[in-house]
N, C-alpha and C. Protein backbone atom coordinates (compact mmCIF):
# COMPACT_ATOMS: atom_id res chain seq x y z
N UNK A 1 127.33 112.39 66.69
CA UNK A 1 126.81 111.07 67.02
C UNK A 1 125.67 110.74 66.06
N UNK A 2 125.91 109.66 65.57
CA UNK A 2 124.74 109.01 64.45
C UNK A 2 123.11 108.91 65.01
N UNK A 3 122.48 109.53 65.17
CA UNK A 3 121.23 109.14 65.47
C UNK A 3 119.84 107.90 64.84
N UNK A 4 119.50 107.38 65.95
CA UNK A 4 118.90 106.38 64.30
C UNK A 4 117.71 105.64 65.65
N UNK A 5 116.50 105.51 65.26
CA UNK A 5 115.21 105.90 65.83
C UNK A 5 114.92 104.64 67.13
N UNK A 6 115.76 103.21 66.37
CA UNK A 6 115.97 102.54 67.67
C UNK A 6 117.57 102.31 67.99
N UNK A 7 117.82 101.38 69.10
CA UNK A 7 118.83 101.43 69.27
C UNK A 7 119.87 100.91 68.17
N UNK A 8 121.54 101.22 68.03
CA UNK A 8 122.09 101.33 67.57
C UNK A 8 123.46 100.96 68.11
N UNK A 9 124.13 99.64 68.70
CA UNK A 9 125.20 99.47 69.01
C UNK A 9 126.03 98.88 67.59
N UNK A 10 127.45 98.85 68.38
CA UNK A 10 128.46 98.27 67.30
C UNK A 10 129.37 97.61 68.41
N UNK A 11 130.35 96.57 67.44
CA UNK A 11 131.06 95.96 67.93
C UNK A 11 132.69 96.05 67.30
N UNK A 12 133.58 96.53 68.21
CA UNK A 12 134.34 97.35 67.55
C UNK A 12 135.73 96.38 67.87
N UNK A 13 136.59 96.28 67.04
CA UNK A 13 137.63 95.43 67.50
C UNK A 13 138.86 95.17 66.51
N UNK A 14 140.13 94.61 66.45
CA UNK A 14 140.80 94.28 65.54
C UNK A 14 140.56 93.20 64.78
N UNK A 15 140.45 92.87 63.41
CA UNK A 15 140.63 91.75 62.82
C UNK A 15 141.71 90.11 63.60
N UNK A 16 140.41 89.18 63.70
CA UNK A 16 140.71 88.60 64.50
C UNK A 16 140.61 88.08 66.27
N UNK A 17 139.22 89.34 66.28
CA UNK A 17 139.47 89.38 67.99
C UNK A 17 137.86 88.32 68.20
N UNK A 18 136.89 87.97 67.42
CA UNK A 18 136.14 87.56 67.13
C UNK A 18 134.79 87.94 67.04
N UNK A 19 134.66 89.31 66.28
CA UNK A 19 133.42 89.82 66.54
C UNK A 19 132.02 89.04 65.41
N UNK A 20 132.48 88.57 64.79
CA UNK A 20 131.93 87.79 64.27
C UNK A 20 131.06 86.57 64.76
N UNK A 21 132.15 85.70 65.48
CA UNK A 21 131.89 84.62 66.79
C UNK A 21 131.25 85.06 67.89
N UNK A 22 130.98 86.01 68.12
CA UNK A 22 130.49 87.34 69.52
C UNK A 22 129.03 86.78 68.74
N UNK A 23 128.78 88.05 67.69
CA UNK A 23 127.54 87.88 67.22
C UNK A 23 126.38 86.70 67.09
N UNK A 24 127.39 85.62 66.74
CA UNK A 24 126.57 84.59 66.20
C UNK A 24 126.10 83.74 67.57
N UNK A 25 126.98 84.00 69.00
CA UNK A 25 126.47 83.43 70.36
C UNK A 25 125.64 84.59 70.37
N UNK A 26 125.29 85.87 70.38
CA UNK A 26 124.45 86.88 70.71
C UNK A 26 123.08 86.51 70.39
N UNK A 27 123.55 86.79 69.11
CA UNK A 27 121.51 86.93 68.38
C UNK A 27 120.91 85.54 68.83
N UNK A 28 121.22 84.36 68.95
CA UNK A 28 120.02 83.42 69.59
C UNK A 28 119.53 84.04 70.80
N UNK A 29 120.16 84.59 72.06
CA UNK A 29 120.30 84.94 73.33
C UNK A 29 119.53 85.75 73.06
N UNK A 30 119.60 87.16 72.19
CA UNK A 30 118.42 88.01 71.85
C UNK A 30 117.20 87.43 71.65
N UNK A 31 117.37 86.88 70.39
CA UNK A 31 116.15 86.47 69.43
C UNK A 31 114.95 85.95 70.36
N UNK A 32 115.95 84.87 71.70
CA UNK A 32 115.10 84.54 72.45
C UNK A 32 114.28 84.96 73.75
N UNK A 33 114.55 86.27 73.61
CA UNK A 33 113.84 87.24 74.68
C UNK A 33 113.14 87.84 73.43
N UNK A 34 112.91 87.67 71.86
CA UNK A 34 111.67 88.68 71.16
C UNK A 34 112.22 89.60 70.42
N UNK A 35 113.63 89.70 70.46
CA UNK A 35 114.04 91.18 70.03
C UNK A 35 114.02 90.64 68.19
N UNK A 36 113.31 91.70 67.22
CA UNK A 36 113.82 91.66 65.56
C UNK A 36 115.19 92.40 65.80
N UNK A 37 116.18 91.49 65.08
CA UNK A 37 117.78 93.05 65.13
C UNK A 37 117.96 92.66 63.82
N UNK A 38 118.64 93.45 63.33
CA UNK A 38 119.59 93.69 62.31
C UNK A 38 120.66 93.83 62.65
N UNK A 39 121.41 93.29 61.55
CA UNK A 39 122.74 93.34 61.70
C UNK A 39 123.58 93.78 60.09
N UNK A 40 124.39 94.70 60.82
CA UNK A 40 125.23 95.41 59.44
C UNK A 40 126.59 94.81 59.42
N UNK A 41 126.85 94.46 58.76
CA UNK A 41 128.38 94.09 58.63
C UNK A 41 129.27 95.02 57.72
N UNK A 42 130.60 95.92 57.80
CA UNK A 42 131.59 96.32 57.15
C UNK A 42 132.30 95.29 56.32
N UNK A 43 132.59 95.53 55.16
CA UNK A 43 133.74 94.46 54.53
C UNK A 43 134.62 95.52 53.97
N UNK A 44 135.72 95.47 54.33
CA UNK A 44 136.91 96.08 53.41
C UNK A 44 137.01 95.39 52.22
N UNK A 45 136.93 94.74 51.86
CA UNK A 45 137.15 93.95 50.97
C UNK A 45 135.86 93.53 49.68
N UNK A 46 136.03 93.50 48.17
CA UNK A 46 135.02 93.15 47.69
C UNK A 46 134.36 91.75 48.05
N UNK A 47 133.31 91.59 47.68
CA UNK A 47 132.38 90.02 48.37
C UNK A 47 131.60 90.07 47.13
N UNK A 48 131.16 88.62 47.25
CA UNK A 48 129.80 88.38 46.20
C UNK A 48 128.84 87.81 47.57
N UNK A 49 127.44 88.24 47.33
CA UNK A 49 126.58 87.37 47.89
C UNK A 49 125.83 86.62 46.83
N UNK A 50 125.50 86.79 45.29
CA UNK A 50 124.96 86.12 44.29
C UNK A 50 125.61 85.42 43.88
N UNK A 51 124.97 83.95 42.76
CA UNK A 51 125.48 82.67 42.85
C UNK A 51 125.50 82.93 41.11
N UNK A 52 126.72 82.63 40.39
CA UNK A 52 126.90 82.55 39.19
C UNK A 52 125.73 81.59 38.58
N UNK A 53 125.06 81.73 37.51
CA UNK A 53 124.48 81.18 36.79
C UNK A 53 122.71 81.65 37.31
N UNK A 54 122.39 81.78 38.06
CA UNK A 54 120.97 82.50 39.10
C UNK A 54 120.91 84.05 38.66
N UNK A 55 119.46 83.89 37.98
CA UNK A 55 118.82 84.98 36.95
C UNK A 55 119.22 86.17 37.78
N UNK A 56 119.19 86.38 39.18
CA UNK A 56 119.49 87.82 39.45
C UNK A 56 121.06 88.28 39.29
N UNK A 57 121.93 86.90 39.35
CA UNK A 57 123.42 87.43 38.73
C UNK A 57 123.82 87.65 37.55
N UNK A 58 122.76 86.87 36.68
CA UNK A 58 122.46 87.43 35.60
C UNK A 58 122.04 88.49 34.86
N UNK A 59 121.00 89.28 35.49
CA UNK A 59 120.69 90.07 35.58
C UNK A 59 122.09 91.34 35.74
N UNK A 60 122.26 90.97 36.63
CA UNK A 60 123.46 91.89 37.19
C UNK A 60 124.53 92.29 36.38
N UNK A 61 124.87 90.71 35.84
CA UNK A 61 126.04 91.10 35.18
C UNK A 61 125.80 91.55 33.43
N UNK A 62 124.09 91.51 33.30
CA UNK A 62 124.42 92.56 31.77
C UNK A 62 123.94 93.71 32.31
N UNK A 63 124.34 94.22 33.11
CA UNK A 63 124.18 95.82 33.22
C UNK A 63 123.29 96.23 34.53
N UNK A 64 122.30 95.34 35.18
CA UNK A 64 121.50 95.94 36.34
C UNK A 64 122.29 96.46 37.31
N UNK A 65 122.16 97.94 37.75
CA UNK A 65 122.76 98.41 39.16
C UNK A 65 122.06 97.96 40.23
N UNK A 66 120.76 97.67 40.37
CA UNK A 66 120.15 97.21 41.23
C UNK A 66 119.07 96.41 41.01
N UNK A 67 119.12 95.14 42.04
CA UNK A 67 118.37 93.67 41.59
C UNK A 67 117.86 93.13 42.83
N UNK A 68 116.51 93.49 42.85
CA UNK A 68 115.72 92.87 44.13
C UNK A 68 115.21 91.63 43.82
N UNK A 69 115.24 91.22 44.24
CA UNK A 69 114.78 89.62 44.52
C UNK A 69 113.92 89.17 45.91
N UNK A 70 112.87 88.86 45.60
CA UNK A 70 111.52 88.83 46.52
C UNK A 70 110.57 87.41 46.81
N UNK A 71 110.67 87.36 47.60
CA UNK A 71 109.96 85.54 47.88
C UNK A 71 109.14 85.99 49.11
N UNK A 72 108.48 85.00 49.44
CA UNK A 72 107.12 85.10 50.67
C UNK A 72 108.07 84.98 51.48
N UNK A 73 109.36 84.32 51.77
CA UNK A 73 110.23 84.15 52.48
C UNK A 73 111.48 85.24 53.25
N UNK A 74 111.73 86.03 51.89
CA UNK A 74 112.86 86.89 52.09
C UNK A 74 113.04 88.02 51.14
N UNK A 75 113.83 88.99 51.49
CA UNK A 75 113.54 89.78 50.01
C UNK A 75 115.24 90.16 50.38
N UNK A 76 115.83 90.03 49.12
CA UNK A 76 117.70 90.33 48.77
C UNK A 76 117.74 91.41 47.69
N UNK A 77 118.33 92.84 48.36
CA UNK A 77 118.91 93.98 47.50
C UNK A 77 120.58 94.04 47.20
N UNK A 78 120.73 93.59 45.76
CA UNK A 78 122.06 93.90 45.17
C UNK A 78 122.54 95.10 44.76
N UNK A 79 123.31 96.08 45.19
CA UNK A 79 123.42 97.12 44.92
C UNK A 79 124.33 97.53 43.83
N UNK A 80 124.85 97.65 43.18
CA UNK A 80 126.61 98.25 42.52
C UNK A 80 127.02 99.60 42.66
N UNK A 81 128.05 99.20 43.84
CA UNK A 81 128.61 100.58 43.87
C UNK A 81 129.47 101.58 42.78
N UNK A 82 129.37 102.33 42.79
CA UNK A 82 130.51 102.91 41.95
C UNK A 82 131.43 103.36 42.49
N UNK A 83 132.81 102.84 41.39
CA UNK A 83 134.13 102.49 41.78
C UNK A 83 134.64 104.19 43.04
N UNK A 84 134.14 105.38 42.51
CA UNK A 84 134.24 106.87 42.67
C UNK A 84 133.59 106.83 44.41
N UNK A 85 132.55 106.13 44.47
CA UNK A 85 131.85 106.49 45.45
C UNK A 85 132.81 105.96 46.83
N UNK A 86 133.46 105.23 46.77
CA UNK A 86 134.58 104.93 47.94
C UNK A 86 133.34 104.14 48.84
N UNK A 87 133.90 103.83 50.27
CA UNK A 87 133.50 103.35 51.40
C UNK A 87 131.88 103.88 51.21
N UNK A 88 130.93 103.31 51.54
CA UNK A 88 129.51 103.94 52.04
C UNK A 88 129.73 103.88 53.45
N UNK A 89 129.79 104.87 53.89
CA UNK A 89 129.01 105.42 54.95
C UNK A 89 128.33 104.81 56.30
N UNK A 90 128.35 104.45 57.62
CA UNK A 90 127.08 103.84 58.22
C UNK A 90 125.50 104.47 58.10
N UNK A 91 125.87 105.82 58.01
CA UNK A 91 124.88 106.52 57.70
C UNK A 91 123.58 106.08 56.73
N UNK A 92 124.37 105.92 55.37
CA UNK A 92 123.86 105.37 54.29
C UNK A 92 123.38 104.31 54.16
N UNK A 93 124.36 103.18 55.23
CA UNK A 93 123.75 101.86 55.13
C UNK A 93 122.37 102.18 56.30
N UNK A 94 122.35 102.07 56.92
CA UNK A 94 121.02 102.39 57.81
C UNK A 94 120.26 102.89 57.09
N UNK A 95 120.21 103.76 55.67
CA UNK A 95 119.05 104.21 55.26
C UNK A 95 118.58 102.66 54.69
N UNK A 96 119.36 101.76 54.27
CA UNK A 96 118.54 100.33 53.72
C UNK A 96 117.83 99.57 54.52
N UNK A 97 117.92 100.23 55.90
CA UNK A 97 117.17 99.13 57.03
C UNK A 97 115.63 99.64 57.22
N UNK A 98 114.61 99.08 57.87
CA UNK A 98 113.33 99.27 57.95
C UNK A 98 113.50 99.11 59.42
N UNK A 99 113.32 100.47 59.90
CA UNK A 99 113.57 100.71 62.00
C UNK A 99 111.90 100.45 61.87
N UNK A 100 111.25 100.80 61.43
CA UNK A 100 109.77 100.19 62.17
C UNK A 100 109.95 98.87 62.65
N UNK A 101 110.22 98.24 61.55
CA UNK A 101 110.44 96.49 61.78
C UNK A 101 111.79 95.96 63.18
N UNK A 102 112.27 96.82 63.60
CA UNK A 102 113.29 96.64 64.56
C UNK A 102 113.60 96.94 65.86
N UNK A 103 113.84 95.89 66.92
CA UNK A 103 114.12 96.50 67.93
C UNK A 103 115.59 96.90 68.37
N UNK A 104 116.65 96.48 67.12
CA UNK A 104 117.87 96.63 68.11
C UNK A 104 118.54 96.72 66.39
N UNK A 105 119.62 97.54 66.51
CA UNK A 105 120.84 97.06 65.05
C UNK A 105 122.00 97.04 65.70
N UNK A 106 122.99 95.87 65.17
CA UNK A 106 123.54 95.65 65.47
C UNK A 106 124.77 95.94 64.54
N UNK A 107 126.11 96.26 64.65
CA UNK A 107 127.06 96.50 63.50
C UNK A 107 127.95 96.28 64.09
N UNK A 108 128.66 94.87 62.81
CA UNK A 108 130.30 94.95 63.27
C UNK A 108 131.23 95.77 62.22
N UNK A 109 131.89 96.36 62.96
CA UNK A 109 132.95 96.68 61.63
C UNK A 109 132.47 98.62 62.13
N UNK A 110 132.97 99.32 61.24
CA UNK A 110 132.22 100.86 61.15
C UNK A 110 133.00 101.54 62.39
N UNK A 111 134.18 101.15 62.78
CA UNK A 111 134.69 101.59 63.89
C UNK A 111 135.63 102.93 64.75
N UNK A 112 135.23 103.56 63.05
CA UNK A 112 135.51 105.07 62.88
C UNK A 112 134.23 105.69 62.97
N UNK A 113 132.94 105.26 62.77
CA UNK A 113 132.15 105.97 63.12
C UNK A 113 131.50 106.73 64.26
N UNK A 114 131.14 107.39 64.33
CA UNK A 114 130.46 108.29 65.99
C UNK A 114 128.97 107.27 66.36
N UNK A 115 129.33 106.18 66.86
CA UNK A 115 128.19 106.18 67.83
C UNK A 115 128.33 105.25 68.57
N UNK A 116 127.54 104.57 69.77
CA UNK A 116 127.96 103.36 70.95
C UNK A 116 128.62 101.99 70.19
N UNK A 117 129.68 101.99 70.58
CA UNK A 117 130.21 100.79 70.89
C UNK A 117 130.48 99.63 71.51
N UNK A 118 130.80 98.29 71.88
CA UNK A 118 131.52 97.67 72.97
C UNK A 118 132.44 97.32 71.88
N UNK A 119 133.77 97.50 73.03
CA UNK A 119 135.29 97.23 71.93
C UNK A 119 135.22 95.95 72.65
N UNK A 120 135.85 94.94 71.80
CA UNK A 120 136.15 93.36 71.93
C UNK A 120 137.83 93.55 71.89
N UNK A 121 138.43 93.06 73.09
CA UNK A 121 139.51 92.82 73.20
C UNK A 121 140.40 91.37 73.57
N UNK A 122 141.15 90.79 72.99
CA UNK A 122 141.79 89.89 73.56
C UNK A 122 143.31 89.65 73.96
N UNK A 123 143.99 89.78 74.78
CA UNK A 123 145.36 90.27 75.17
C UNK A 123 146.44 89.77 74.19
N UNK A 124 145.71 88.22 73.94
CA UNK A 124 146.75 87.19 72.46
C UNK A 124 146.69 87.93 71.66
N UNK A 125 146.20 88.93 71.08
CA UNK A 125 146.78 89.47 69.68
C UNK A 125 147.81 90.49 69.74
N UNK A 126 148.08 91.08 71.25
CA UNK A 126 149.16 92.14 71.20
C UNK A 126 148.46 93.61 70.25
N UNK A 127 147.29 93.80 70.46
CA UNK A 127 146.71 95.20 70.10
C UNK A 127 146.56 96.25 70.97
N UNK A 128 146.53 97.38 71.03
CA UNK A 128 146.83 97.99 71.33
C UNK A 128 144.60 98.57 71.78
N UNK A 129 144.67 99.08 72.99
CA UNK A 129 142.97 99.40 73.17
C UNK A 129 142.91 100.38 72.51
N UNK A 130 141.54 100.11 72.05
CA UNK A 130 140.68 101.33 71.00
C UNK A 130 140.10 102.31 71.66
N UNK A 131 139.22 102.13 73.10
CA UNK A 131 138.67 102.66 73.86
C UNK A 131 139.06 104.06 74.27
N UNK A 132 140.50 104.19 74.60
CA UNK A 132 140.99 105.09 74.87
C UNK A 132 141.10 106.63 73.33
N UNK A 133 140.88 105.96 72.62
CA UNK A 133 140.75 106.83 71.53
C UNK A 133 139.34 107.11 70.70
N UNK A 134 138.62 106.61 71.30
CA UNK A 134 137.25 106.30 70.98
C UNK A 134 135.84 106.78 72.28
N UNK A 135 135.95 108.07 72.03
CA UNK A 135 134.57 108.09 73.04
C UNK A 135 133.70 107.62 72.97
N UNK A 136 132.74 107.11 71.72
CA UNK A 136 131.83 106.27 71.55
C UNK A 136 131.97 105.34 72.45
N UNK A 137 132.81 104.50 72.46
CA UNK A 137 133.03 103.44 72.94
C UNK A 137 132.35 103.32 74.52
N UNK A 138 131.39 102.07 74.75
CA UNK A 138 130.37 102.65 76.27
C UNK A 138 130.57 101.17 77.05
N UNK A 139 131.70 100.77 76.47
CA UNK A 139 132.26 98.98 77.22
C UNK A 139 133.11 98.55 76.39
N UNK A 140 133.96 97.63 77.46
CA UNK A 140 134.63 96.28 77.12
C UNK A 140 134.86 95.07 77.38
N UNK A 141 134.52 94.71 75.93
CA UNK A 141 134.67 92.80 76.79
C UNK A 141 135.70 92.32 75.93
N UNK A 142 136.53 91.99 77.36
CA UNK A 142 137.93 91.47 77.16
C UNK A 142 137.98 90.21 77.78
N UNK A 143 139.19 89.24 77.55
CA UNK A 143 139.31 87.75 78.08
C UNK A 143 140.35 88.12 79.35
N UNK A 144 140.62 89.55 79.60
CA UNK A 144 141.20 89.55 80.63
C UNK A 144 140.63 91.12 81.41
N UNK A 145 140.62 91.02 82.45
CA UNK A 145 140.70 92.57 83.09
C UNK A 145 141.57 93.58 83.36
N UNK A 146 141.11 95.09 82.64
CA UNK A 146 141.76 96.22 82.06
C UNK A 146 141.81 96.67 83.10
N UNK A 147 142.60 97.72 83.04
CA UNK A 147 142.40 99.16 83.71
C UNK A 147 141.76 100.15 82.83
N UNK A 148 140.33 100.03 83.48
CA UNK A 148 139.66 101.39 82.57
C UNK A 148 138.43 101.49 83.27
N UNK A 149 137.63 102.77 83.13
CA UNK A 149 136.53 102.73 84.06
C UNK A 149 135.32 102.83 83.25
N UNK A 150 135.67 102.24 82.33
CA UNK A 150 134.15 101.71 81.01
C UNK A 150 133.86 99.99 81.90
N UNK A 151 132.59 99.70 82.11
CA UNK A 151 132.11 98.70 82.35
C UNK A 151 132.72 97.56 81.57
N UNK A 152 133.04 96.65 82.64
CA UNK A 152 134.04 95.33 81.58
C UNK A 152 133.10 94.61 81.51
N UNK A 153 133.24 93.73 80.47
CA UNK A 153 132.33 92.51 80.22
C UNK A 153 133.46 91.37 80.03
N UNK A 154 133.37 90.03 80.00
CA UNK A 154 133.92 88.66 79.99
C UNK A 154 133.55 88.30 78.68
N UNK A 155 134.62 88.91 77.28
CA UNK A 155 133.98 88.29 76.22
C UNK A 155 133.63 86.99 76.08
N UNK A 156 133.99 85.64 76.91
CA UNK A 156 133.22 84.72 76.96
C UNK A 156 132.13 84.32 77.53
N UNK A 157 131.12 85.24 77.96
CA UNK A 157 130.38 85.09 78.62
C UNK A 157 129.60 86.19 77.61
N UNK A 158 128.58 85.31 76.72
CA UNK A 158 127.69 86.16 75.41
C UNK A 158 125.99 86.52 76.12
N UNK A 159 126.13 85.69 77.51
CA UNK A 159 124.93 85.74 78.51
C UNK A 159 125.12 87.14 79.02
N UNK A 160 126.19 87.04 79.76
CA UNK A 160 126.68 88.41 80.60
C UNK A 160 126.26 89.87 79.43
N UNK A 161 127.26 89.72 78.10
CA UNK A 161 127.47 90.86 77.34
C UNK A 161 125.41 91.05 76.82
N UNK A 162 124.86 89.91 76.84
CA UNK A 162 123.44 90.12 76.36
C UNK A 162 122.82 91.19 77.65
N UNK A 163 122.94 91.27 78.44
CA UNK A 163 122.94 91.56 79.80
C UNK A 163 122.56 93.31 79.71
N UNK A 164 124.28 93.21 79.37
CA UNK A 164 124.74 94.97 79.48
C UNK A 164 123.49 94.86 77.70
N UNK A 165 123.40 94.43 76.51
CA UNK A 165 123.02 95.01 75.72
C UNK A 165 121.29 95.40 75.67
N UNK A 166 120.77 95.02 76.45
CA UNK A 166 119.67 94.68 77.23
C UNK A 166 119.44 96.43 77.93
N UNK A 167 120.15 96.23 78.81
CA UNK A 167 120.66 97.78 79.85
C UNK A 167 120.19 98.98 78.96
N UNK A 168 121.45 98.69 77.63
CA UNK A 168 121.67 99.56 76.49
C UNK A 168 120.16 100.22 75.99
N UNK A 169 119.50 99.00 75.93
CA UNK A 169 118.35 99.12 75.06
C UNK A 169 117.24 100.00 75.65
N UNK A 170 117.42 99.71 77.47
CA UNK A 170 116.54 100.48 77.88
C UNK A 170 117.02 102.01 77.91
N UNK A 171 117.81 102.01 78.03
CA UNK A 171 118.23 103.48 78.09
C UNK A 171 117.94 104.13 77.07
N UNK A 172 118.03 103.67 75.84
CA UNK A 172 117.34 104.42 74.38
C UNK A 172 116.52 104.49 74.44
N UNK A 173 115.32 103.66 75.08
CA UNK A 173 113.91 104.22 75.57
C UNK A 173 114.22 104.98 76.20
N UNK A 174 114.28 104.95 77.08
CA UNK A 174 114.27 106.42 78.31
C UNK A 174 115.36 107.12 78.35
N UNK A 175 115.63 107.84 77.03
CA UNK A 175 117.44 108.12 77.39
C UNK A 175 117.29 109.36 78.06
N UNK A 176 116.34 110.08 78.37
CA UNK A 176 116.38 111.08 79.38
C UNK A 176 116.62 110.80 80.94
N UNK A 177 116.35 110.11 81.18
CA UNK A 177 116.44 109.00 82.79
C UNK A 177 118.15 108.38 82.42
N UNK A 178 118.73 108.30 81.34
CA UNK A 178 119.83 107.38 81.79
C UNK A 178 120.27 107.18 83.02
N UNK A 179 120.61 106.02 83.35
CA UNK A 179 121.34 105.86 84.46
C UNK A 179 122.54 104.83 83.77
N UNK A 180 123.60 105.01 84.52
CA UNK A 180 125.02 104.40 84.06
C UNK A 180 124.91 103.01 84.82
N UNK A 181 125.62 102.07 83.71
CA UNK A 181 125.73 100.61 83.80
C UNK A 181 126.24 100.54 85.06
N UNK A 182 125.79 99.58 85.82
CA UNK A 182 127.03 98.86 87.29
C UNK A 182 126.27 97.49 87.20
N UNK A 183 127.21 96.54 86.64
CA UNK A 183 126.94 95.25 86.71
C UNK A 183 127.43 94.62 87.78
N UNK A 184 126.26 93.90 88.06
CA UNK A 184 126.37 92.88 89.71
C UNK A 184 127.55 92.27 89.96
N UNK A 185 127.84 91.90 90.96
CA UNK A 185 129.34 91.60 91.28
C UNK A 185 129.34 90.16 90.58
N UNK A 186 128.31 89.13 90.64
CA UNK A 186 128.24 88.56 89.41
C UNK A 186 129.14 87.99 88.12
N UNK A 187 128.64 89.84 87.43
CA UNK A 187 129.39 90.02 86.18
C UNK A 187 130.77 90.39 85.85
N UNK A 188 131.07 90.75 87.18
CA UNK A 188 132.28 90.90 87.17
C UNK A 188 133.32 89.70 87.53
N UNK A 189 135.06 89.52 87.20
CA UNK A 189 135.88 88.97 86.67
C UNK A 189 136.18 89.12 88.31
C-alpha cells in the first residue's frame, strides 16, 4: 500500500464512466469546506500542456529536459520523459507534490496501483466491476445498486460522495481509531 503523509484517494473506473465529470462537481464541494487538494491525473496517451511559439516551448524544444516557469500566480514543471523510462509510477508522481501544502490528493487514473479507491461505475457501459479484483478499492458509486458490501455511493450525488470523502479524511487522521463507513439511510439508494 502506497503511503503518502496526507490523505490519498483515487478514482478508479473504465474510460468513459466519468471520472473526470466526478472531479470537476467534487473539488468546488471540497474547496468549499477549506480543503488545498491536488489532483493527479494518468494519461495513457502523449499530451502537450505548452503552447507552440511561448519561450518555455521553446525552450523545450531546443533541448531543455526540464522547464519551470514561475509567476506570483502559479508555478508549471515540464518534464521529458525518456522514451526507456515507460509509465511513471504513482509513486514518483507524488514525489512532485508539496504534502505540507495539502489536505487531500486526489487521482484519477493509476488503477493498478495499491492504495484507496472509490470505483465509479455505470451499468450503460456493460463493464464488468473492478472492485471485486481490487482490494484497495474502499467504495462504489454507481447509477445503480450492486451487490457488494463496500459502501455504495449515488454517482450522481457529488454532495453524498463529498460526504464519504470527508469520512475518508478523518480516518487518516486517526487511522488508529478507524471506524468503518455506514452512511445514513439518507445516502442510501
Amino acid at each position: 500500500m502506497i503511503q503518502y503523509p496526507v490523505p490519498l484517494l483515487g478514482f478508479s473506473a473504465y474510460s468513459g464512466t466519468g471520472k473526470t465529470h466526478l472531479l470537476q462537481k467534487l473539488l468546488p464541494i471540497l474547496k468549499n469546506k477549506g480543503l488545498t487538494i491536488a489532483v493527479i491525473k494518468h494519461a495513457h496517451h502523449s499530451f502537450e500542456v505548452d503552447q507552440p511559439g511561448k519561450d518555455s516551448y521553446q525552450l523545450r524544444s531546443a533541448g531543455a529536459d526540464q522547464v519551470l516557469v514561475a509567476s506570483r500566480k502559479r508555478i508549471a514543471m515540464i518534464r521529458e520523459m525518456r522514451e526507456e523510462a515507460g509509465e511513471p509510477a504513482l509513486e514518483e508522481v507524488l514525489h512532485c507534490l508539496d504534502p505540507a501544502q495539502l489536505d487531500l490528493v486526489l487521482v484519477e487514473g493509476y488503477k493498478r496501483a495499491a492504495f484507496p479507491k472509490i470505483e465509479l461505475h455505470r451499468r450503460a457501459l456493460g463493464k464488468p466491476l473492478l472492485h471485486p479484483h481490487d482490494r484497495h478499492i474502499i467504495a462504489v458509486a454507481a447509477d445503480t445498486p450492486l451487490e457488494t458490501s463496500l459502501p455504495q455511493l449515488d454517482i450522481n450525488q457529488p454532495e453524498k460522495i463529498a460526504q464519504f470523502i470527508f469520512w475518508f479524511i478523518d480516518q487518516h487522521r486517526s487511522s488508529e481509531h478507524a471506524e468503518p463507513y455506514h452512511p445514513h439511510c439518507s445516502q442510501l439508494r
